[in-house]
Protein backbone atom coordinates (compact mmCIF):
# COMPACT_ATOMS: atom_id res chain seq x y z
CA UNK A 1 0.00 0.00 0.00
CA UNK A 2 1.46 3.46 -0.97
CA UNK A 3 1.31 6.41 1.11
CA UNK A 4 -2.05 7.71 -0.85
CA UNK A 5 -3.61 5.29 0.23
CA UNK A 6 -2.80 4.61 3.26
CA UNK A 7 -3.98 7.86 4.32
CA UNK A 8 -7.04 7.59 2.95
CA UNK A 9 -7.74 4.13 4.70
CA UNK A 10 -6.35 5.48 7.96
CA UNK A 11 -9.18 8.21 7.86
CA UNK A 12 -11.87 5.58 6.81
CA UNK A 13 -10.81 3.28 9.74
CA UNK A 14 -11.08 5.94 12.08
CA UNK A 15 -14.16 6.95 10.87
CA UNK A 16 -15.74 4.11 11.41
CA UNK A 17 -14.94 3.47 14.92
CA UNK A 18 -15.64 7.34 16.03
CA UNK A 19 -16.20 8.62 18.93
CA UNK A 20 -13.86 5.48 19.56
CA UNK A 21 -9.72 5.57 19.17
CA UNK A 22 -6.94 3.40 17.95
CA UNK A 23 -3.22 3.46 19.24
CA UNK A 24 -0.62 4.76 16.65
CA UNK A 25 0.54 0.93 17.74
CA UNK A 26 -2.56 -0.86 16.77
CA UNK A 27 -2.68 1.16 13.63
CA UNK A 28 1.00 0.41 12.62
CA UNK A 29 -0.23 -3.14 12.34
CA UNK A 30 -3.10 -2.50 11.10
CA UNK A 31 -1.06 -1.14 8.07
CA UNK A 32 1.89 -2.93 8.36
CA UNK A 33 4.21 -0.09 9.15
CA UNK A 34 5.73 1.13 11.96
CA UNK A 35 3.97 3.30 15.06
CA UNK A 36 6.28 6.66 14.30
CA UNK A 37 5.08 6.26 10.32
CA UNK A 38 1.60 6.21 11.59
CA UNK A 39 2.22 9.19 13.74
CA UNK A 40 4.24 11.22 10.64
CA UNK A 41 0.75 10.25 8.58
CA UNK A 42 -1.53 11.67 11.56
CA UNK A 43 0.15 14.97 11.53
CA UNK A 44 0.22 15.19 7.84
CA UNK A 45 -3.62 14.46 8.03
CA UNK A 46 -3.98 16.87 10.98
CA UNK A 47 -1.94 19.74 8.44
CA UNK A 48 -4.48 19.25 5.41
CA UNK A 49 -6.85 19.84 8.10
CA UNK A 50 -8.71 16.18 8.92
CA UNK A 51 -10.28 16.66 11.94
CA UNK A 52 -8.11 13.24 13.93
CA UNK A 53 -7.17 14.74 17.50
CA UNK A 54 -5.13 12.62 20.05
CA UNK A 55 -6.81 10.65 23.16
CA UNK A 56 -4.25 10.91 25.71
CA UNK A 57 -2.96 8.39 28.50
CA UNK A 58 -1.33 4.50 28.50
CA UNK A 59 -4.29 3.69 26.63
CA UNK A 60 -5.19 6.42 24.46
CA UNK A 61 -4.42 6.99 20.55
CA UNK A 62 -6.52 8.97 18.11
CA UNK A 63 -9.71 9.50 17.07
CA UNK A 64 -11.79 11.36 14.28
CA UNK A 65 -14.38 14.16 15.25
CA UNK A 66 -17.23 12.06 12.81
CA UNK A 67 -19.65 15.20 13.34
CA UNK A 68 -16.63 17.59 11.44
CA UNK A 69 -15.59 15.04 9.04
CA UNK A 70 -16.58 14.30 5.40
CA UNK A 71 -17.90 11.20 4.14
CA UNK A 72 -16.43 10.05 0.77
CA UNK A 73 -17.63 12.48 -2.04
CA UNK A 74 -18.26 11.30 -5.61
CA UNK A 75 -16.31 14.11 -7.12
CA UNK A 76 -15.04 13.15 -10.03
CA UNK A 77 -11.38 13.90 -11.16
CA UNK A 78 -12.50 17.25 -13.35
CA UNK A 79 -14.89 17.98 -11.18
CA UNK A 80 -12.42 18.22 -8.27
CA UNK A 81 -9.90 20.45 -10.73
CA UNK A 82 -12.72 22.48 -11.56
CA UNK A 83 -13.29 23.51 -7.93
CA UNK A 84 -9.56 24.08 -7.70
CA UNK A 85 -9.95 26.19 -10.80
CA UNK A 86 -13.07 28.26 -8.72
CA UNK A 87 -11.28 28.71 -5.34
CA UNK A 88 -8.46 29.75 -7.19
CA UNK A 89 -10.57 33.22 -7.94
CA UNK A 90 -10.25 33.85 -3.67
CA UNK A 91 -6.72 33.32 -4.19
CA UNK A 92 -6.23 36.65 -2.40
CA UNK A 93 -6.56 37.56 0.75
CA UNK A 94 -8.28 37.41 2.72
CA UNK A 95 -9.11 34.02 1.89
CA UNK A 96 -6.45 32.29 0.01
CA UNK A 97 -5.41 30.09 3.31
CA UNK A 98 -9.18 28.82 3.50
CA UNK A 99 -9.71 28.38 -0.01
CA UNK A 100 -6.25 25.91 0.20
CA UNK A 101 -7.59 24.06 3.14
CA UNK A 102 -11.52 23.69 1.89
CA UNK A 103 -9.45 22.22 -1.31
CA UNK A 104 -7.45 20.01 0.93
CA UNK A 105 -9.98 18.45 2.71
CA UNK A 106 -12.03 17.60 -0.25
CA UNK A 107 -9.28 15.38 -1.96
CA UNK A 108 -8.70 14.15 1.28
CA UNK A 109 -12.27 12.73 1.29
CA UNK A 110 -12.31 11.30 -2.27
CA UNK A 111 -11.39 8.10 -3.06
CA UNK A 112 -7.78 7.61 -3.05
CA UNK A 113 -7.71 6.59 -7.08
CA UNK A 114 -9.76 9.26 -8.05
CA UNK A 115 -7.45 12.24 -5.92
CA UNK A 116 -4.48 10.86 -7.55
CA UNK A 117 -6.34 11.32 -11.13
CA UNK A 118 -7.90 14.50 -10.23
CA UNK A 119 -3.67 15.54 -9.25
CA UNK A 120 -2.77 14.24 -12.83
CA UNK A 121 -5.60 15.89 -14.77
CA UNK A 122 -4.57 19.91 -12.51
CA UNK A 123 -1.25 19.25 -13.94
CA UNK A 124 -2.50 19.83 -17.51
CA UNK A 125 -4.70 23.52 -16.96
CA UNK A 126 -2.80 26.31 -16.27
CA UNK A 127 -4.38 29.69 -15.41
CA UNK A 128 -3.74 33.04 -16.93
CA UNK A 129 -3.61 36.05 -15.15
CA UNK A 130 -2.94 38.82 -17.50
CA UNK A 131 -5.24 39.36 -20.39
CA UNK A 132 -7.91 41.65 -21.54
CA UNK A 133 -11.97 41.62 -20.46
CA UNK A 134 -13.42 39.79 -23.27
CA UNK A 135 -16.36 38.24 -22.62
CA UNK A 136 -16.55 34.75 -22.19
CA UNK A 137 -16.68 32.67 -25.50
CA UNK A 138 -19.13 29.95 -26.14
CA UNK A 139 -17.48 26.70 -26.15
CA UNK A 140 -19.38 23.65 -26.93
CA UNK A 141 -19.82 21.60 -24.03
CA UNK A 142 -19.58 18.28 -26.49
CA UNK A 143 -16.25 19.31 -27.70
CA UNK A 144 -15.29 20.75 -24.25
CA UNK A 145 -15.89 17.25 -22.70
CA UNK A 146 -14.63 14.90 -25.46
CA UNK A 147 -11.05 17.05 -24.75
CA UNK A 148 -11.74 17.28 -20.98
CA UNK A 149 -11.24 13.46 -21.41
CA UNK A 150 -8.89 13.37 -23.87
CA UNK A 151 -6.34 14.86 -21.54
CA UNK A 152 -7.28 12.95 -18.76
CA UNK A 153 -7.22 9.32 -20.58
CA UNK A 154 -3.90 10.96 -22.83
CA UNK A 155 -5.77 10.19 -26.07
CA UNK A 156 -4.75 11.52 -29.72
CA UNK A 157 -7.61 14.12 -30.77
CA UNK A 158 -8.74 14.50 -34.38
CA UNK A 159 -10.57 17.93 -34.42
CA UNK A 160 -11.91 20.64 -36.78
CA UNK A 161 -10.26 24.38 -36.40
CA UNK A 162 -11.90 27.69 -37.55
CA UNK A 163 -9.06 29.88 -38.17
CA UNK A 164 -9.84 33.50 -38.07
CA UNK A 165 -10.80 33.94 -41.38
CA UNK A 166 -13.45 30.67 -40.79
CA UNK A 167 -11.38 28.41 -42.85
CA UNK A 168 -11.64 24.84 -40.64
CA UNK A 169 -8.87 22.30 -41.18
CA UNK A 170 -8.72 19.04 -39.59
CA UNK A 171 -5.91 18.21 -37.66
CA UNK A 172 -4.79 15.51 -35.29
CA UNK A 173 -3.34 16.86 -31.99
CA UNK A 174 -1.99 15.51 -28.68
CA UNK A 175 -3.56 17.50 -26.53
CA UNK A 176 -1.19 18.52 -23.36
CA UNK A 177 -2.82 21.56 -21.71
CA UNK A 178 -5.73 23.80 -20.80
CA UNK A 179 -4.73 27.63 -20.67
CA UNK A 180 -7.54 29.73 -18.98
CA UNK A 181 -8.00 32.95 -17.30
CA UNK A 182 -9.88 36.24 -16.57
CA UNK A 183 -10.19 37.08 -20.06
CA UNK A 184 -12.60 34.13 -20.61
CA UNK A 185 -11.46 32.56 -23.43
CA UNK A 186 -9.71 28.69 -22.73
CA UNK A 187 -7.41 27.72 -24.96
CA UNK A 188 -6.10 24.05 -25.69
CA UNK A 189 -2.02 23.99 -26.01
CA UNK A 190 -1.37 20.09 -27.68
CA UNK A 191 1.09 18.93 -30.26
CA UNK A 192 -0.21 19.50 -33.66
CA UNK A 193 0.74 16.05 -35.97
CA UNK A 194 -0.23 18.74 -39.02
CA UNK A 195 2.36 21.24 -38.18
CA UNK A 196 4.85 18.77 -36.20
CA UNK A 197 5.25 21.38 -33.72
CA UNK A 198 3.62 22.89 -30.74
CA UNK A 199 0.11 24.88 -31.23
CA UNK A 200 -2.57 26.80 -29.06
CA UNK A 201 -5.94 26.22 -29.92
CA UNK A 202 -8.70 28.51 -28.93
CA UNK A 203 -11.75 25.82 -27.80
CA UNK A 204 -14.54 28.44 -28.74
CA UNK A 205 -12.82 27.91 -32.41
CA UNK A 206 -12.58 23.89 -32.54
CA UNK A 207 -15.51 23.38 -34.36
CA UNK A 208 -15.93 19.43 -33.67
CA UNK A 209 -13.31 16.97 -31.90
CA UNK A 210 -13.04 12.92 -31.69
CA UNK A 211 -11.02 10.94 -29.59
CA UNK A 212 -9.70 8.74 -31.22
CA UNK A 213 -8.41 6.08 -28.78
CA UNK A 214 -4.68 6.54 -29.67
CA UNK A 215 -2.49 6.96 -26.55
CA UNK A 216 -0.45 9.92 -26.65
CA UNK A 217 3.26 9.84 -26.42
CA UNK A 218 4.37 10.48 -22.79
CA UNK A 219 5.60 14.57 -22.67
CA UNK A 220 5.72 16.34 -19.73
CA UNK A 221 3.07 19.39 -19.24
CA UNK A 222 6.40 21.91 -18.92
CA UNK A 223 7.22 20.76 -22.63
CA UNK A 224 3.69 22.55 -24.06
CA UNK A 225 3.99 26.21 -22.29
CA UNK A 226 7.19 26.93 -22.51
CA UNK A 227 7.20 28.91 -26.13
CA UNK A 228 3.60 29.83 -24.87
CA UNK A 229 4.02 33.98 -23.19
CA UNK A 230 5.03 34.50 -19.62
CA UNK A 231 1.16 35.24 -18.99
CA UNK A 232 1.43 31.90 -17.78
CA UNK A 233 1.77 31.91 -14.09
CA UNK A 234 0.28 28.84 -12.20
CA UNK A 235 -1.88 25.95 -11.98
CA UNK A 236 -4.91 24.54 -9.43
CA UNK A 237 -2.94 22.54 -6.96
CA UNK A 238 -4.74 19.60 -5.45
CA UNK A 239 -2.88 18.53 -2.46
């Protein structure tokens, strides 16, 4: 058992014996790891803000406030980035410490697969924070969701792209990352097979797009945004 998911288990077997506790000792062989891993994982819990507090004495160990705690949340992966991508808007203060935590406790309560997809799939949007106030451009939610799981299945796309004059061509792309920001337009940054080289696609201009099953070539996010401007400044972080 990793680390992922050993946290996640240790929070489900606390949860179900709450207002009850286990000893870090009975929990270390529980998991089959030692009593000062199962304290390091406790305060790591206790940091992302899981509500486990310690029962003191010979006997004691720790226990899970079940009134405070969440139950597991079917969230999937983009929907969990796409609460990252909300909270990120109170990234200022005064509330960019409890928009980090409220983000931290929900992965904490998902399934331990689907956090560790949901950590994948933030990789691949990054957020703009310069741009002008255009209003937000109609994207169709068909072609936003066959990409939305394009990138997070790493399939080859085969779309259709309106070029500013309205000529479409149809191109097969890898796609690599979502660009978004407080302009409102999202862009798609993917490897263009058409071009061999690296392009940024408007979505609001991708006219149809098809999965096509293919797996994409393993390349690292960093390889599709570094020709893109420095208007590039972060990503959600799910952690």
């Amino acid at each position: 058992m990793n680390r992922t998911d050993r946290l996640y288990a240790l929070v489900e077997e606390l949860r179900a014996i709450s207002p009850r506790w286990r000893s870090a000792r009975d929990l270390a062989a529980r998991f089959g790891v030692s009593p000062r891993t199962i304290e390091r994982d406790i305060s790591a819990l206790q940091q992302a803000g899981v509500p486990i507090y310690p029962q003191p004495g010979r006997r004691g160990g720790y226990a899970l406030d079940k009134e405070m705690s969440l139950p597991p949340l079917n969230f999937t992966p983009a929907e969990a980035v796409a609460i990252a991508v909300a909270l990120g808007g109170a990234g200022g203060p005064p509330f960019a410490r409890h928009a980090r935590s409220a983000l931290r406790k929900l992965v904490a309560a998902m399934p331990a697969p689907d956090g560790e997809r949901a950590r994948e799939l933030a990789e691949r949007v990054r957020l703009i924070e310069r741009g002008d106030e255009a209003a937000t451009a109609a994207v169709s939610a068909e072609v936003a969701r066959v990409i939305e799981d394009a990138l997070l299945h790493r399939w080859v796309l085969r779309i259709g792209y309106r070029d500013r004059k309205g000529q479409v061509t149809e191109r097969e792309i890898e796609p690599g990352v979502f660009l978004g920001g407080v302009g409102g337009i999202w862009y798609l940054v993917g490897w263009c097979r058409l071009r061999d080289d690296v392009r940024v696609f408007r979505l609001d201009r991708i006219a149809e797009a098809v999965a096509t099953g293919e797996r994409c070539p393993a390349r690292p996010p960093e390889q599709f945004v570094t020709d893109v401007p420095d208007m590039l400044v972060r990503h959600p972080v799910l952690d």
